[in-house]
Protein backbone atom coordinates (compact mmCIF):
# COMPACT_ATOMS: atom_id res chain seq x y z
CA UNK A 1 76.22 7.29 1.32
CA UNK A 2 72.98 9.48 0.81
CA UNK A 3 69.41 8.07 0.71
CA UNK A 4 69.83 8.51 -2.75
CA UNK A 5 72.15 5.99 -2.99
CA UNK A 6 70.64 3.98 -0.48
CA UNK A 7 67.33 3.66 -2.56
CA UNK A 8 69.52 3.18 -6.02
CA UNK A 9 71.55 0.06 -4.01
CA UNK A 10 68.18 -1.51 -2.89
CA UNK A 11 66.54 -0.80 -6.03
CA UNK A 12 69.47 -2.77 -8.44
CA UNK A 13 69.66 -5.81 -5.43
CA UNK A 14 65.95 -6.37 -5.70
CA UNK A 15 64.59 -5.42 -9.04
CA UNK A 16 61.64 -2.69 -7.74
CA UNK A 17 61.28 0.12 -9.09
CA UNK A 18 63.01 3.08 -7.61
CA UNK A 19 60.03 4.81 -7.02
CA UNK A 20 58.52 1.80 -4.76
CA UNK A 21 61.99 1.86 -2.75
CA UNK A 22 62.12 5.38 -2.20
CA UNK A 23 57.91 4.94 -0.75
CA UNK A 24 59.35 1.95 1.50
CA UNK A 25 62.10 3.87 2.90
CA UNK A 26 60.56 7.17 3.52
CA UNK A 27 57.51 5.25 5.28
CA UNK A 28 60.35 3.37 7.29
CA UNK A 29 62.17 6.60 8.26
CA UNK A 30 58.19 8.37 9.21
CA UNK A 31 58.06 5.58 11.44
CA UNK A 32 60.71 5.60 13.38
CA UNK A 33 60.74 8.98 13.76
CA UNK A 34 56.60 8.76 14.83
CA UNK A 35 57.22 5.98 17.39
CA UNK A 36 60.43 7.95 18.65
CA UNK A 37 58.44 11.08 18.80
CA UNK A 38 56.08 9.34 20.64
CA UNK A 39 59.17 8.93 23.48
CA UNK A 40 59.46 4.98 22.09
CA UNK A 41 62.76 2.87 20.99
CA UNK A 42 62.77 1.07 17.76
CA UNK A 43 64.68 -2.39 18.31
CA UNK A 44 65.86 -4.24 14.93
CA UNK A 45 67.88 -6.82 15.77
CA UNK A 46 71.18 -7.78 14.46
CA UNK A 47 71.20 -3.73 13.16
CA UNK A 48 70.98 -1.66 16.71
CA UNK A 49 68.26 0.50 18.58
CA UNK A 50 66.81 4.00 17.90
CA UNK A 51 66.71 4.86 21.69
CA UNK A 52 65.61 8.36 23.41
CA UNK A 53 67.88 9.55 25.32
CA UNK A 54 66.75 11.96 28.10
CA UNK A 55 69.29 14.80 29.01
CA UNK A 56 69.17 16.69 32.04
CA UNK A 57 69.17 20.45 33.00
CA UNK A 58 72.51 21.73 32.77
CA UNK A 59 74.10 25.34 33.05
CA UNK A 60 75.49 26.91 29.73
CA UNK A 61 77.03 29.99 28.73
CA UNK A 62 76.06 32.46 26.17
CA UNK A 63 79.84 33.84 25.85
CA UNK A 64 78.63 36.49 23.00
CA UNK A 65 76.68 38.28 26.47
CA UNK A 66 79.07 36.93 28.84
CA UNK A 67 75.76 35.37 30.72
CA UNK A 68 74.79 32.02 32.56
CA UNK A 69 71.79 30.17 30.91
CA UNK A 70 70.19 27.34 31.85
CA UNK A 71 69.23 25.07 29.63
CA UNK A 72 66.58 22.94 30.00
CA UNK A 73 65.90 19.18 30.25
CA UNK A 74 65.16 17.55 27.23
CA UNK A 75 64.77 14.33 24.79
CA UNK A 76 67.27 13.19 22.23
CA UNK A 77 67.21 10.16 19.55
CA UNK A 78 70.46 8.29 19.47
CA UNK A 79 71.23 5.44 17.68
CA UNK A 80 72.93 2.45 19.40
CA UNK A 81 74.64 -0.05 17.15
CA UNK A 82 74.26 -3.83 17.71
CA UNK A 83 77.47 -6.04 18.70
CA UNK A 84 77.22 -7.62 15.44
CA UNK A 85 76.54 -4.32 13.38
CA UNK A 86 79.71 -2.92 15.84
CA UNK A 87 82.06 -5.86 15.09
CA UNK A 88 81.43 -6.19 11.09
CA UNK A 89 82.62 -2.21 11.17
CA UNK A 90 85.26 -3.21 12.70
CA UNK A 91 86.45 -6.04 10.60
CA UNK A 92 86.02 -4.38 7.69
CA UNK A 93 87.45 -0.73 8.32
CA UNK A 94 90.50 -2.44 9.47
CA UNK A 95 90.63 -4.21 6.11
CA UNK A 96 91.08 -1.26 4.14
């Protein structure tokens, strides 16, 4: 499913006008993304948690070279479903 279809879905369920939906979900996608940026989680419960995950200097390989590189420590957003979120999945993928 693209946002395309995600702003088409809400748009039918509620009766707004596609071009309000596609606003509200843009300005909810800047946000996370802001607050995230900002090295803060975004909790929505009964959905899951936009978390930063911090990953720590590690030694790599540039094979192309053949030489060591280290890369550096650094911040990643991850998404962590909630139990709820994690069991419908389940239930329902199994279905099919």
């Amino acid at each position: 499913m693209t946002k395309a279809d995600i702003i088409a879905k809400i748009s039918d369920e509620t009766g707004l006008e596609r071009l309000e939906v596609q606003k509200t979900v843009e300005s909810f996608m800047a946000t996370i993304k802001k607050s995230m940026a900002e090295g803060n989680d975004v909790f929505l419960r009964g959905f899951g948690s936009f978390i930063v995950k911090e990953r720590a200097e590690k030694t790599g390989r540039n094979i192309s070279k053949n030489e060591t590189i280290i890369i550096p420590a650094h911040n990643i957003p991850a998404f962590k479903p909630a139990k709820v979120f994690v069991e419908e999945v389940k239930t329902k993928v199994a279905v099919k």
